[in-house]
C-alpha atoms as a PDB file:
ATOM      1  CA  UNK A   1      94.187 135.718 133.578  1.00  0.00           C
ATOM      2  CA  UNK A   2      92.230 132.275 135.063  1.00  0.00           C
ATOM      3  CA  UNK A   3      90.799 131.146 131.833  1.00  0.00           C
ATOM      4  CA  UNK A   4      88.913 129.224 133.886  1.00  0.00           C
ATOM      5  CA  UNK A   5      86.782 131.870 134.959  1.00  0.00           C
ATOM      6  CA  UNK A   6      86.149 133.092 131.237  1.00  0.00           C
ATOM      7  CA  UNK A   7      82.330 132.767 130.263  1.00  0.00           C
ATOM      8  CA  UNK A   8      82.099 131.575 127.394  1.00  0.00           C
ATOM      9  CA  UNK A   9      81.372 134.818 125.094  1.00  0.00           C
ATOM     10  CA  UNK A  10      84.863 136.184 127.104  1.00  0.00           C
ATOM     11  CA  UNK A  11      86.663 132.663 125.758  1.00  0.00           C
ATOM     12  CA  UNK A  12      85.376 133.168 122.384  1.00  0.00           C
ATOM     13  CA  UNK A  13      86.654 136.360 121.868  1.00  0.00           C
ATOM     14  CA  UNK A  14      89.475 135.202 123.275  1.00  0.00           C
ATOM     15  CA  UNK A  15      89.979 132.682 121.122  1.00  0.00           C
ATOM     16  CA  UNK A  16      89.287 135.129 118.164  1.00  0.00           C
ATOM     17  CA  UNK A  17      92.128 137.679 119.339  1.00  0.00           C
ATOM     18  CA  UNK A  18      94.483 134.886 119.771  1.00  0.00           C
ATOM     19  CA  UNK A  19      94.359 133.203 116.552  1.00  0.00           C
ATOM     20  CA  UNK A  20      94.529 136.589 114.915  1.00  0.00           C
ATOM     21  CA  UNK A  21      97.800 137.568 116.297  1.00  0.00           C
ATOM     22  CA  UNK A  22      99.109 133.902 115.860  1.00  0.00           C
ATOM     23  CA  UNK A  23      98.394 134.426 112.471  1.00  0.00           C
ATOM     24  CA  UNK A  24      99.985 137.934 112.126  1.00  0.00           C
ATOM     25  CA  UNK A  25     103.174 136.998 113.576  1.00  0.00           C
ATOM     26  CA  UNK A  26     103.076 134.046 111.255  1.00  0.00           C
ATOM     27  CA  UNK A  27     102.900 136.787 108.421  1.00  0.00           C
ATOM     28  CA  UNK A  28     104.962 139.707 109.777  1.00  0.00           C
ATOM     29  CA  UNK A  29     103.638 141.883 107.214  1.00  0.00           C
ATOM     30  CA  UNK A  30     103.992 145.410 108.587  1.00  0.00           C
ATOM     31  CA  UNK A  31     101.507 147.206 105.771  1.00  0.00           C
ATOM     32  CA  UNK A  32      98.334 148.763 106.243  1.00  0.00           C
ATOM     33  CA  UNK A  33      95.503 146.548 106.073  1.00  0.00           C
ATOM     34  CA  UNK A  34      94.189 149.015 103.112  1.00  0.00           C
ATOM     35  CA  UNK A  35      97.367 148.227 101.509  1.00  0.00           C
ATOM     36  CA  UNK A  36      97.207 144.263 102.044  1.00  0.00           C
ATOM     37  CA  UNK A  37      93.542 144.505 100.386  1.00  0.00           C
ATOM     38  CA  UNK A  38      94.386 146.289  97.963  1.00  0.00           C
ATOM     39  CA  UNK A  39      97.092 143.820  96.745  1.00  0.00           C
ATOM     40  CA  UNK A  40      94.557 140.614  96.814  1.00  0.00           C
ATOM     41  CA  UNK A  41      92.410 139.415  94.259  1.00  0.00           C
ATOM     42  CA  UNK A  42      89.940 138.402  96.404  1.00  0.00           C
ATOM     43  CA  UNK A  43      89.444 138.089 100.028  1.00  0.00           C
ATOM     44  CA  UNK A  44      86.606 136.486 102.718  1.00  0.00           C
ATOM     45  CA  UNK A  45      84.923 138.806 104.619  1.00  0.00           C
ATOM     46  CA  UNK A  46      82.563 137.235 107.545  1.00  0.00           C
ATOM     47  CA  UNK A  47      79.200 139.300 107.725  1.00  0.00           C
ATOM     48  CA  UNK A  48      78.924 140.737 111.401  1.00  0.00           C
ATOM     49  CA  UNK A  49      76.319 143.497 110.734  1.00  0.00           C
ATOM     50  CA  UNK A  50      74.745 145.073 107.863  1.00  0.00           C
ATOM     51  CA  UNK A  51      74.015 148.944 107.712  1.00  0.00           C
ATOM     52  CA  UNK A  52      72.261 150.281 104.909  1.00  0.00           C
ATOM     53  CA  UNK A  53      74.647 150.734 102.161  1.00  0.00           C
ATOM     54  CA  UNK A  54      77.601 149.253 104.363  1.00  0.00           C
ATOM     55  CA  UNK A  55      78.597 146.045 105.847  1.00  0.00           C
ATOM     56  CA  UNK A  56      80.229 145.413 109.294  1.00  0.00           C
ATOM     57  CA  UNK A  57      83.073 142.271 108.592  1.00  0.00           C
ATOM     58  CA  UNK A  58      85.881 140.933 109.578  1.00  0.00           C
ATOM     59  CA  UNK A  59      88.598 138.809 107.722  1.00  0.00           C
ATOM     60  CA  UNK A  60      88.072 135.160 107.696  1.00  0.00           C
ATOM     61  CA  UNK A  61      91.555 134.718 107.857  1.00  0.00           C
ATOM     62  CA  UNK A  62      92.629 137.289 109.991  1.00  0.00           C
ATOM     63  CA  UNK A  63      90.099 138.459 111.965  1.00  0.00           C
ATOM     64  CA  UNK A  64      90.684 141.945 111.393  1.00  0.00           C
ATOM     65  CA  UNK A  65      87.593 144.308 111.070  1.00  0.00           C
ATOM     66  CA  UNK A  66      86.501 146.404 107.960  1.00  0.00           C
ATOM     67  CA  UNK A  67      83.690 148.128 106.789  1.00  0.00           C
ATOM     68  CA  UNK A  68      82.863 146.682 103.264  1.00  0.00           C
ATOM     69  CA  UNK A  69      81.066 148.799 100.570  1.00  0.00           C
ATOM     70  CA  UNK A  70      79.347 146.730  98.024  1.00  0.00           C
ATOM     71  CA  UNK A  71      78.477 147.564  94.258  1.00  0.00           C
ATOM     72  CA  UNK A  72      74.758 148.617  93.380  1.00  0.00           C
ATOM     73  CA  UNK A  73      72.362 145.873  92.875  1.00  0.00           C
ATOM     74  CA  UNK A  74      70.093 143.534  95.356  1.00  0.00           C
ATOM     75  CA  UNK A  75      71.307 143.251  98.655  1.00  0.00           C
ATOM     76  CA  UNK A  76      71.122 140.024  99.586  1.00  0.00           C
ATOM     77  CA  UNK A  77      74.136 139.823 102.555  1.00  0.00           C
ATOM     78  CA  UNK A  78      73.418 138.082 106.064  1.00  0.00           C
ATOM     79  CA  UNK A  79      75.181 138.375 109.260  1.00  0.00           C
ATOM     80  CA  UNK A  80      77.041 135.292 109.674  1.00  0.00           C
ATOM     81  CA  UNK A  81      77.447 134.654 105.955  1.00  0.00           C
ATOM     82  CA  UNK A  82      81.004 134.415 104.283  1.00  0.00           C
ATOM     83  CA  UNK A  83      81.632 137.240 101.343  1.00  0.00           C
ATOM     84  CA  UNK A  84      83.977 135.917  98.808  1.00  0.00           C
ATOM     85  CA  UNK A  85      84.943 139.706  97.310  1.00  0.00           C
ATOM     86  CA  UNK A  86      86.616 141.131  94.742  1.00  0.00           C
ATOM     87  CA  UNK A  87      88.651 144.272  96.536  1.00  0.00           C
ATOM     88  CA  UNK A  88      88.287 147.221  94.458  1.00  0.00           C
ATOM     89  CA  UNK A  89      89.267 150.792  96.489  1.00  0.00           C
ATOM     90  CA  UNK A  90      90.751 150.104 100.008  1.00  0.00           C
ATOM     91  CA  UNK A  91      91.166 153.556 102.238  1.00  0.00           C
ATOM     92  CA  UNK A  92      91.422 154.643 105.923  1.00  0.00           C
ATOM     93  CA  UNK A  93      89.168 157.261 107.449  1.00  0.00           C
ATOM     94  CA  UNK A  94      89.424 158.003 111.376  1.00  0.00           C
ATOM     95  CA  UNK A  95      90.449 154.525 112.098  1.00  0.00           C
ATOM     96  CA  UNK A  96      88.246 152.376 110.324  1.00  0.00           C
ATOM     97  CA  UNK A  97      89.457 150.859 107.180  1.00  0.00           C
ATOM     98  CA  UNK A  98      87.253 150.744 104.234  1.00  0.00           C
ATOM     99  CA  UNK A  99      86.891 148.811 100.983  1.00  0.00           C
ATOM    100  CA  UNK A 100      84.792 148.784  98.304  1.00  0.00           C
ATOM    101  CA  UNK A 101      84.308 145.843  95.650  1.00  0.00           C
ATOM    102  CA  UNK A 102      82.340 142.884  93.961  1.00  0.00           C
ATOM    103  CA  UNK A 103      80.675 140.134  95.601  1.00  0.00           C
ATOM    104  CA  UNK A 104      81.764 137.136  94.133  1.00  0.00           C
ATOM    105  CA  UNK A 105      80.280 134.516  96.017  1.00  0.00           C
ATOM    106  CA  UNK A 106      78.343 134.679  99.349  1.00  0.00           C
ATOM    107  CA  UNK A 107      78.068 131.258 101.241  1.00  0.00           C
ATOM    108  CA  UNK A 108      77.016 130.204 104.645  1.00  0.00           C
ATOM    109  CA  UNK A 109      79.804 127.927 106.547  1.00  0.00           C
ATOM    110  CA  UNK A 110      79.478 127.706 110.167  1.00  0.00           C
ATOM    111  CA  UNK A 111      82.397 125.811 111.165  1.00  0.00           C
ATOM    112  CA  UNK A 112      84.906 127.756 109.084  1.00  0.00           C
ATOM    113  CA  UNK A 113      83.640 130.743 111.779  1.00  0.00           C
ATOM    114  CA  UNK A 114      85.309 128.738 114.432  1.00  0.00           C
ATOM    115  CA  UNK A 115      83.257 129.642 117.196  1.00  0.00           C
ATOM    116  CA  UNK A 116      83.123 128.164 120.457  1.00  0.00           C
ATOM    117  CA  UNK A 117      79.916 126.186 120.842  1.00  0.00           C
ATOM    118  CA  UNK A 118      77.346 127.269 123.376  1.00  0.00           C
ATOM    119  CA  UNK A 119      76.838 125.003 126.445  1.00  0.00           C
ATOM    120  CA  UNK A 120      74.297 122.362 126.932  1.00  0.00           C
ATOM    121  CA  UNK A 121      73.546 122.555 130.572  1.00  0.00           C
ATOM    122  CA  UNK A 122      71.441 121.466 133.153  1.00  0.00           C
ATOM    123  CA  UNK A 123      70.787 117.971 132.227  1.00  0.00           C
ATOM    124  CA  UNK A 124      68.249 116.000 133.553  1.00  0.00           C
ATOM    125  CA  UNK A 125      66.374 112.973 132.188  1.00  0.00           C
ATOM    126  CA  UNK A 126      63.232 113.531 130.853  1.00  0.00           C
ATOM    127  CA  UNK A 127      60.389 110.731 130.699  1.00  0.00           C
ATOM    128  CA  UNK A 128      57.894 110.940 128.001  1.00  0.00           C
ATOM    129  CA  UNK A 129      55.567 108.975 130.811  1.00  0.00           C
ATOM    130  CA  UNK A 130      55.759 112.205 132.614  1.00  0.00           C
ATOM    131  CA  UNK A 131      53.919 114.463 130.014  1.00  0.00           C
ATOM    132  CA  UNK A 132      50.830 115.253 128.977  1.00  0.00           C
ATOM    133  CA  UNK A 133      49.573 113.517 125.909  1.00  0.00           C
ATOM    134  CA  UNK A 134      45.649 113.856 125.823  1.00  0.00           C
ATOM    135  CA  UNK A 135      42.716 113.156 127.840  1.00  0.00           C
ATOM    136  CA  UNK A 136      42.656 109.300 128.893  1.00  0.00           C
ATOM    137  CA  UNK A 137      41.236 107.214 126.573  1.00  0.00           C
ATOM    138  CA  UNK A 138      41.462 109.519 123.557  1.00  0.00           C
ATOM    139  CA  UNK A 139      44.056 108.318 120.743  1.00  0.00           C
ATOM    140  CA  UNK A 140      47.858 109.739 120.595  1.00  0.00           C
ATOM    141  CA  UNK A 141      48.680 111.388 117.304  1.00  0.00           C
ATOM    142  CA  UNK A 142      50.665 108.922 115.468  1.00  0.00           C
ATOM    143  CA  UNK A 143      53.350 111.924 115.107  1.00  0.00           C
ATOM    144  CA  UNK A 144      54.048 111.061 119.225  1.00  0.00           C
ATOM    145  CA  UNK A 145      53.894 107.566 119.302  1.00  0.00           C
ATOM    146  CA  UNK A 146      57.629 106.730 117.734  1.00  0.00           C
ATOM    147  CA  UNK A 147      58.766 109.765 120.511  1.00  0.00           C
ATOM    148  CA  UNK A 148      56.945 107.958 123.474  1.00  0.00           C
ATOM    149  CA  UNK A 149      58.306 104.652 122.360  1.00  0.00           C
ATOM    150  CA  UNK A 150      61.475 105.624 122.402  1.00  0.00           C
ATOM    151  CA  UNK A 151      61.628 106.205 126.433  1.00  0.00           C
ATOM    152  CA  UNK A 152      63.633 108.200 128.733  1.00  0.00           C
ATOM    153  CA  UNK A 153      66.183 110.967 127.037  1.00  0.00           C
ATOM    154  CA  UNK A 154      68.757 113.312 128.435  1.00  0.00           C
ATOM    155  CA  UNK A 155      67.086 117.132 129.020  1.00  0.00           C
ATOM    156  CA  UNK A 156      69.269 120.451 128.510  1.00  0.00           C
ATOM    157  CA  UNK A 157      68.897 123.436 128.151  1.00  0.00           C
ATOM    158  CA  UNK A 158      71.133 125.639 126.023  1.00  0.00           C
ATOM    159  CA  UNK A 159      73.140 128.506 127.134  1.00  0.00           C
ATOM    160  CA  UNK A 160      71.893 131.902 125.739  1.00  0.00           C
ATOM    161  CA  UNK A 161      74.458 135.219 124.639  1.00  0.00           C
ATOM    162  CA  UNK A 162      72.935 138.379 125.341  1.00  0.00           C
ATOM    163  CA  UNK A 163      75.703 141.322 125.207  1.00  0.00           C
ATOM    164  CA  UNK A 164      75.251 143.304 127.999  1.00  0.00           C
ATOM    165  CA  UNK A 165      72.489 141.760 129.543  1.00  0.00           C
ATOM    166  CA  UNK A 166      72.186 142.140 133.385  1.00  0.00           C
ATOM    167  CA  UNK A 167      70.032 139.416 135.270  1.00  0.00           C
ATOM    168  CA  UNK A 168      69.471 141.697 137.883  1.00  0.00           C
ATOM    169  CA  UNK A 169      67.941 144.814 135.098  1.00  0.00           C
ATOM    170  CA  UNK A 170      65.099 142.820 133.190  1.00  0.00           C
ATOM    171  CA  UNK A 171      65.364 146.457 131.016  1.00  0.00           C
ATOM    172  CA  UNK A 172      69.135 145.116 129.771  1.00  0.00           C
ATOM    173  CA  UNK A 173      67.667 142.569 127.589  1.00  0.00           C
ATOM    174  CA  UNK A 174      68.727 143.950 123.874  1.00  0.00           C
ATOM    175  CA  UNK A 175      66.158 141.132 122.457  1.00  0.00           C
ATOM    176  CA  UNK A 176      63.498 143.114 124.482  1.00  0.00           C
ATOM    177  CA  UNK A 177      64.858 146.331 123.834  1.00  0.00           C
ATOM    178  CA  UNK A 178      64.653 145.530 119.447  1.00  0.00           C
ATOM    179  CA  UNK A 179      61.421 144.344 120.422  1.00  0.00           C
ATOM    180  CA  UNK A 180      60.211 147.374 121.791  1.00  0.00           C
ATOM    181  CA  UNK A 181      61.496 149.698 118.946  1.00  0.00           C
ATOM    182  CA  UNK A 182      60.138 147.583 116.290  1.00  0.00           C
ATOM    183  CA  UNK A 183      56.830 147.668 117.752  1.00  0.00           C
ATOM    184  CA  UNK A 184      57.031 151.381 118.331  1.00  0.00           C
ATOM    185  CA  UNK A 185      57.262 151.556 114.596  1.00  0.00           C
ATOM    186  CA  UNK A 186      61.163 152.668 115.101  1.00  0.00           C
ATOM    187  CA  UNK A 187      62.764 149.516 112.929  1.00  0.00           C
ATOM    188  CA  UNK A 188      66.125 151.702 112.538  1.00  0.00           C
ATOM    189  CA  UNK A 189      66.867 151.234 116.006  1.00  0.00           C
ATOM    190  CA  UNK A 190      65.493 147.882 116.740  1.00  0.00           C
ATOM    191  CA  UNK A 191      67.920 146.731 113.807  1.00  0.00           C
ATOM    192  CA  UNK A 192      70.685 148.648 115.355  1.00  0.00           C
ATOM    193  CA  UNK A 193      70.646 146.922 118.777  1.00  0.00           C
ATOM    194  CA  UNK A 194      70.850 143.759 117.250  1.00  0.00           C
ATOM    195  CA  UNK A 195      73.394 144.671 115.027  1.00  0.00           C
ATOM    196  CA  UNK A 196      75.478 145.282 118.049  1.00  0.00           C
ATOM    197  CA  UNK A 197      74.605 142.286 119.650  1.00  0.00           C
ATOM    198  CA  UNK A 198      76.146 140.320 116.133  1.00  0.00           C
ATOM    199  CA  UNK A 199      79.136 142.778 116.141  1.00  0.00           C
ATOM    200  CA  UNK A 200      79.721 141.716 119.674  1.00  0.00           C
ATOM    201  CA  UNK A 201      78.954 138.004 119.016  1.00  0.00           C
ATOM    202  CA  UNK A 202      77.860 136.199 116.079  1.00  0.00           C
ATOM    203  CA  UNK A 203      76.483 133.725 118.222  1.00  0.00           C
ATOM    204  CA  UNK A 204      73.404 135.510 119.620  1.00  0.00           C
ATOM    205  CA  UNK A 205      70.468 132.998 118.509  1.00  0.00           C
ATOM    206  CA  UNK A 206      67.666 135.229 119.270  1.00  0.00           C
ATOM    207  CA  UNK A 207      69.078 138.342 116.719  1.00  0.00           C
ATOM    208  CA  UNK A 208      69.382 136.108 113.694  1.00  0.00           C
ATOM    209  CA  UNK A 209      65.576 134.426 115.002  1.00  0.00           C
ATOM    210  CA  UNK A 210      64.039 138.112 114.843  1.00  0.00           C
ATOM    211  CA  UNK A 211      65.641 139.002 112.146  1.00  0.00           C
ATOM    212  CA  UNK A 212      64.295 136.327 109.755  1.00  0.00           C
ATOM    213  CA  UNK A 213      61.007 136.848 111.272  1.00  0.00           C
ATOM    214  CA  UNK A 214      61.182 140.650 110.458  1.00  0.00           C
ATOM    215  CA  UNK A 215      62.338 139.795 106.679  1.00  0.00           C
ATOM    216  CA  UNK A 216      59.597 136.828 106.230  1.00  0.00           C
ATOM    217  CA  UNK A 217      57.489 139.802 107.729  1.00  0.00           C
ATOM    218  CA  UNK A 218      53.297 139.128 108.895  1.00  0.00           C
ATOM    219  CA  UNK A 219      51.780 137.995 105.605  1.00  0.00           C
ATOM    220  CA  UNK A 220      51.973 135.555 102.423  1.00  0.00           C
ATOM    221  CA  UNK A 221      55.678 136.668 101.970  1.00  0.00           C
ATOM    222  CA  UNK A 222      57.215 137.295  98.667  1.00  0.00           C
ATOM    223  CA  UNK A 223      59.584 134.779  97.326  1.00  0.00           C
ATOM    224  CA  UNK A 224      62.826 137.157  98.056  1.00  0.00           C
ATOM    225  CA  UNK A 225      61.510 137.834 101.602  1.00  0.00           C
ATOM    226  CA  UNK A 226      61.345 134.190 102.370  1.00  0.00           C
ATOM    227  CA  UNK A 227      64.727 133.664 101.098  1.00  0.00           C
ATOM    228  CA  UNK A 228      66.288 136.471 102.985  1.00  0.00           C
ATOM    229  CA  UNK A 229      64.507 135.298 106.175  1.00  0.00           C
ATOM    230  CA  UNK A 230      65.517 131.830 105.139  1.00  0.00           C
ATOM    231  CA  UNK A 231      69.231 132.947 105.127  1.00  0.00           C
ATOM    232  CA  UNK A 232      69.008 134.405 109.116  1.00  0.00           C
ATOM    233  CA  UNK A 233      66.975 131.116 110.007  1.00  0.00           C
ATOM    234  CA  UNK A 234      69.543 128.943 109.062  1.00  0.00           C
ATOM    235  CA  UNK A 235      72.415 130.621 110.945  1.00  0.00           C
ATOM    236  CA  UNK A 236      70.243 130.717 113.717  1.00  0.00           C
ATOM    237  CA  UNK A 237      70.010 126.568 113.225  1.00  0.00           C
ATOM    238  CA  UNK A 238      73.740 125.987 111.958  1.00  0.00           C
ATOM    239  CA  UNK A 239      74.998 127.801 115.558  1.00  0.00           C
ATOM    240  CA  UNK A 240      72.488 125.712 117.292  1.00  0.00           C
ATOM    241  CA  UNK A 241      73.439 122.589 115.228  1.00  0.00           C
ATOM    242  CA  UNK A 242      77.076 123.414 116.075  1.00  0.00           C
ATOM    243  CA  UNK A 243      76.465 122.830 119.756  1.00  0.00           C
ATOM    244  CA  UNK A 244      74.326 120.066 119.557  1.00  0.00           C
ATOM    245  CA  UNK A 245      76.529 118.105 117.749  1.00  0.00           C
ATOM    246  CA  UNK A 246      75.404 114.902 115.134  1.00  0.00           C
ATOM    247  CA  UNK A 247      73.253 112.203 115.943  1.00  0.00           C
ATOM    248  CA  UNK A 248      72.063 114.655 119.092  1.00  0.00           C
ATOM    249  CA  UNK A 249      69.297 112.660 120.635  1.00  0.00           C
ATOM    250  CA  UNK A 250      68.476 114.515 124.045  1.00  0.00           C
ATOM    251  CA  UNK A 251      65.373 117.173 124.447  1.00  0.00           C
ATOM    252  CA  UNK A 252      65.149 120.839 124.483  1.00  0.00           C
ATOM    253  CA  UNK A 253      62.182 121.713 125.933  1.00  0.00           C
ATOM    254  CA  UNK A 254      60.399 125.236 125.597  1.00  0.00           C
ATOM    255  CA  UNK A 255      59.928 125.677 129.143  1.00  0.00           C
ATOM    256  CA  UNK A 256      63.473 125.903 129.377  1.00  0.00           C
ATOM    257  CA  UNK A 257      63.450 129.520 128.226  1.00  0.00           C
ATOM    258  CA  UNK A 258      67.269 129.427 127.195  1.00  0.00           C
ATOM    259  CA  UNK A 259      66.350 127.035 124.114  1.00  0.00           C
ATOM    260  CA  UNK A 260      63.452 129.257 123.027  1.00  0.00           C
ATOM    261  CA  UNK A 261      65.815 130.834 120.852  1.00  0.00           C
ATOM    262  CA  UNK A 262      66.835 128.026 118.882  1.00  0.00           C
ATOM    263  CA  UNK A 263      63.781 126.657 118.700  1.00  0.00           C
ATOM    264  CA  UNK A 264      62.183 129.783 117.249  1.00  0.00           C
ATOM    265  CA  UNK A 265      64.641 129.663 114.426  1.00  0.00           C
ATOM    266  CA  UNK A 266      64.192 125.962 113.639  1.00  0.00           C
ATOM    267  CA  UNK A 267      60.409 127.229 113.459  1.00  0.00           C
ATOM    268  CA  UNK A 268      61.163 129.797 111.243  1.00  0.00           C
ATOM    269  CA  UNK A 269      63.027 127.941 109.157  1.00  0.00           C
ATOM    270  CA  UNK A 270      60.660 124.940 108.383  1.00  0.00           C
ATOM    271  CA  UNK A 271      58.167 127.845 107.061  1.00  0.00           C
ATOM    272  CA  UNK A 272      60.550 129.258 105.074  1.00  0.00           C
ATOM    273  CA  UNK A 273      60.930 125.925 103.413  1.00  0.00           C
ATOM    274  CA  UNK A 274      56.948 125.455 103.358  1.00  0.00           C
ATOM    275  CA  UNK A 275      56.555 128.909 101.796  1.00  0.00           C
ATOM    276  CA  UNK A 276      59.364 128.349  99.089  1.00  0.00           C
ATOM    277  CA  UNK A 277      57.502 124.977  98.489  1.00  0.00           C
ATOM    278  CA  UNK A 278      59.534 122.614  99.957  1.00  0.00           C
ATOM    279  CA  UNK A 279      57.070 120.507 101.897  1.00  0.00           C
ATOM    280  CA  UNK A 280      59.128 117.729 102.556  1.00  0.00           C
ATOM    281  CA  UNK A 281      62.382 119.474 103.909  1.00  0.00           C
ATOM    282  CA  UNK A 282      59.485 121.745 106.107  1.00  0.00           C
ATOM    283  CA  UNK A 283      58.324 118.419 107.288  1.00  0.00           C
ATOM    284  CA  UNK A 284      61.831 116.987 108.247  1.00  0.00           C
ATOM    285  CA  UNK A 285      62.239 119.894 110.567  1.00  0.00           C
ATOM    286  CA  UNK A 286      59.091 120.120 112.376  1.00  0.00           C
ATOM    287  CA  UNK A 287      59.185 116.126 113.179  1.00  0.00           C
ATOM    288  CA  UNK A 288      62.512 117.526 114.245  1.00  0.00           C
ATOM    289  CA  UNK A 289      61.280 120.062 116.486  1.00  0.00           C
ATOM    290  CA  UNK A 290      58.384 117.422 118.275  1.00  0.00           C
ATOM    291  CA  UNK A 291      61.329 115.249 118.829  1.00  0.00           C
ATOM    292  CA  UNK A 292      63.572 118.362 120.888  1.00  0.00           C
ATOM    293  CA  UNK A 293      60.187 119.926 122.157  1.00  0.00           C
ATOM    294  CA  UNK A 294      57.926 116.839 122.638  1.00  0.00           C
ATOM    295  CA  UNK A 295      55.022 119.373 124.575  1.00  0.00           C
ATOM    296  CA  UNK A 296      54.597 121.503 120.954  1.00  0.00           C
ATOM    297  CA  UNK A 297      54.278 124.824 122.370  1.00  0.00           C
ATOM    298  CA  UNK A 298      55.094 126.048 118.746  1.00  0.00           C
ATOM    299  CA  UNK A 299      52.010 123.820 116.979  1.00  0.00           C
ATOM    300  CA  UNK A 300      54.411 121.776 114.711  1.00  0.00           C
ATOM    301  CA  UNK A 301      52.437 118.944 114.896  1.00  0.00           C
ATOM    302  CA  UNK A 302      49.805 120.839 113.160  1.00  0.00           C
ATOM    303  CA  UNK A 303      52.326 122.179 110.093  1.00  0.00           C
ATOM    304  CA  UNK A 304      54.015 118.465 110.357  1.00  0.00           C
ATOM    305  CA  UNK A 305      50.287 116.894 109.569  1.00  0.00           C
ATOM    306  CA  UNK A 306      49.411 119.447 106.985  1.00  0.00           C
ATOM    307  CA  UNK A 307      53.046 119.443 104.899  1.00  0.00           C
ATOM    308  CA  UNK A 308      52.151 115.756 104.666  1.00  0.00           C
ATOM    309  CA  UNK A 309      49.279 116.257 103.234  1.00  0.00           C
ATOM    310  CA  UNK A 310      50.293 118.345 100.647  1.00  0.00           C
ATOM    311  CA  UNK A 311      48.817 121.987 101.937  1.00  0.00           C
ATOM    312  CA  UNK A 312      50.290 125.062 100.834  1.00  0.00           C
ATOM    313  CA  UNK A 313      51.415 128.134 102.911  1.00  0.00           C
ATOM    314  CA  UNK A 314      48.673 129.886 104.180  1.00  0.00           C
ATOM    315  CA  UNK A 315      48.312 133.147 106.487  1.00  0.00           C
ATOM    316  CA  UNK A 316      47.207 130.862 108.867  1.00  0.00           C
ATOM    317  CA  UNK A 317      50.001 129.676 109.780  1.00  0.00           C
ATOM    318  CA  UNK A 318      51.738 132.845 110.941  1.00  0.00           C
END
């Protein structure tokens, strides 16, 4: 195998299938996995796809997959999240394994995923003297001044997953394809495809972006939907976030379609914050968003000015 030929979904599987065997030669436990569940008293399950009244994991530790049947109650788990869970019944049927148990804790830590970061590619400088910023003579928003100030900066453009995508079959697109459904009024399937997209890499930006739009949904949402669409956003950001690195200082810009997705779920995101009240934290991130996307196509400038001034969530801004 060239690994040097790997994309970079290939080396992250990889990666995945690697560490898991290192880890079960390291063990040389020859039971079941039903068994080894059975004999915890708790165990950390990363989300990979929820389906109705099951969810899609793997082991944290392992890697190994399993179907996880919660208790009753309000389903509140998120692809990408951690499950901290109490096993209760762990069984085998065809050859899936199954377990059913209690969620102790649920919690949302991106690096102990250990995924390979996306790429940052492309680069090119981009020069704020270059853009547009108004008719001549009319004043510059004072939100752009500080970002024209501070001069040339490093342009990329980040690298998107799409499983089974083929640039050649504009059809292959799954993003377009959940689209589609979900517009039809068929939200079962949209849901499915990206599902599949998660199961086959967590790191598909644009799923966890349309998913928190679907949960924050086209109106005033209710507290629980903004949380639940606030849980997707944030993946969506920490994956980004993850590639970027801190202190990041370059520019992402829209017209680069690859960093759409991010960008749509730092959007979604700061209005989850606005809508849960949070003006300030909202504001933080659309400044942040001007600064990757200086041209705006999103309109943050507008929700940056009226955060500031204290405005609540409003239709409007949908």
């Amino acid at each position: 195998m060239d690994i040097e030929k790997l994309s970079r979904q290939e080396l992250n599987n990889l990666k995945i299938r690697i560490d898991r065997r290192l880890r079960e030669a390291a063990g040389a436990d020859s039971r079941s996995l039903a068994e080894r569940l059975s004999g915890k008293d708790a165990v950390e399950l990363v989300v990979v796809a929820v389906k109705g009244k099951a969810v899609r994991c793997r082991l944290l530790d392992t890697g190994e997959h399993v179907t996880f049947r919660p208790g009753s109650g309000v389903r509140t788990e998120t692809e990408a999240y951690i499950l901290t869970v109490r096993p209760g019944k762990a069984w085998v049927y065809g050859r899936t394994t199954y377990l059913s148990g209690q969620i102790l804790n649920m919690r949302l830590d991106i690096p102990a995923l250990k995924l390979v970061p996306l790429k940052l590619e492309d680069e090119y400088l981009w020069n704020p003297l270059e853009e547009y910023w108004g008719e001549e003579g009319e004043p510059v928003m004072e939100c752009f001044k500080l970002i024209i100030a501070a001069g040339p900066r490093p342009s990329f453009e980040m690298e998107q997953i799409l499983p089974g995508f083929d640039p050649d079959d504009p059809d292959s697109d799954p993003i377009g394809q959940a689209v589609d459904f979900y517009e039809a009024g068929d939200s079962a399937k949209s849901y499915k495809v990206l599902n599949q997209c998660l199961e086959e890499d967590l790191r598909v930006l644009d799923a966890h972006a349309h998913l928190g739009n679907w949960a924050f949904g086209d109106d005033i949402p209710q507290k629980w939907e903004a949380e639940q669409a606030w849980r997707h956003f944030a993946v969506g950001v920490g994956i980004g976030e993850l590639t970027l690195g801190p202190g990041f200082k370059g520019v992402l810009q829209w017209g680069r379609i690859n960093n759409r997705p991010f960008l749509r779920c730092l959007h979604g995101l700061a209005l989850c914050f606005w809508a849960l009240g949070d003006l300030r934290k909202a504001g933080e991130i659309f400044e942040r968003m001007l600064w990757l996307n200086p041209s705006d196509n999103q309109g943050a400038r507008f929700c940056l000015l009226k955060t500031a001034a204290g405005k609540s969530f409003a239709k409007s801004e949908l």
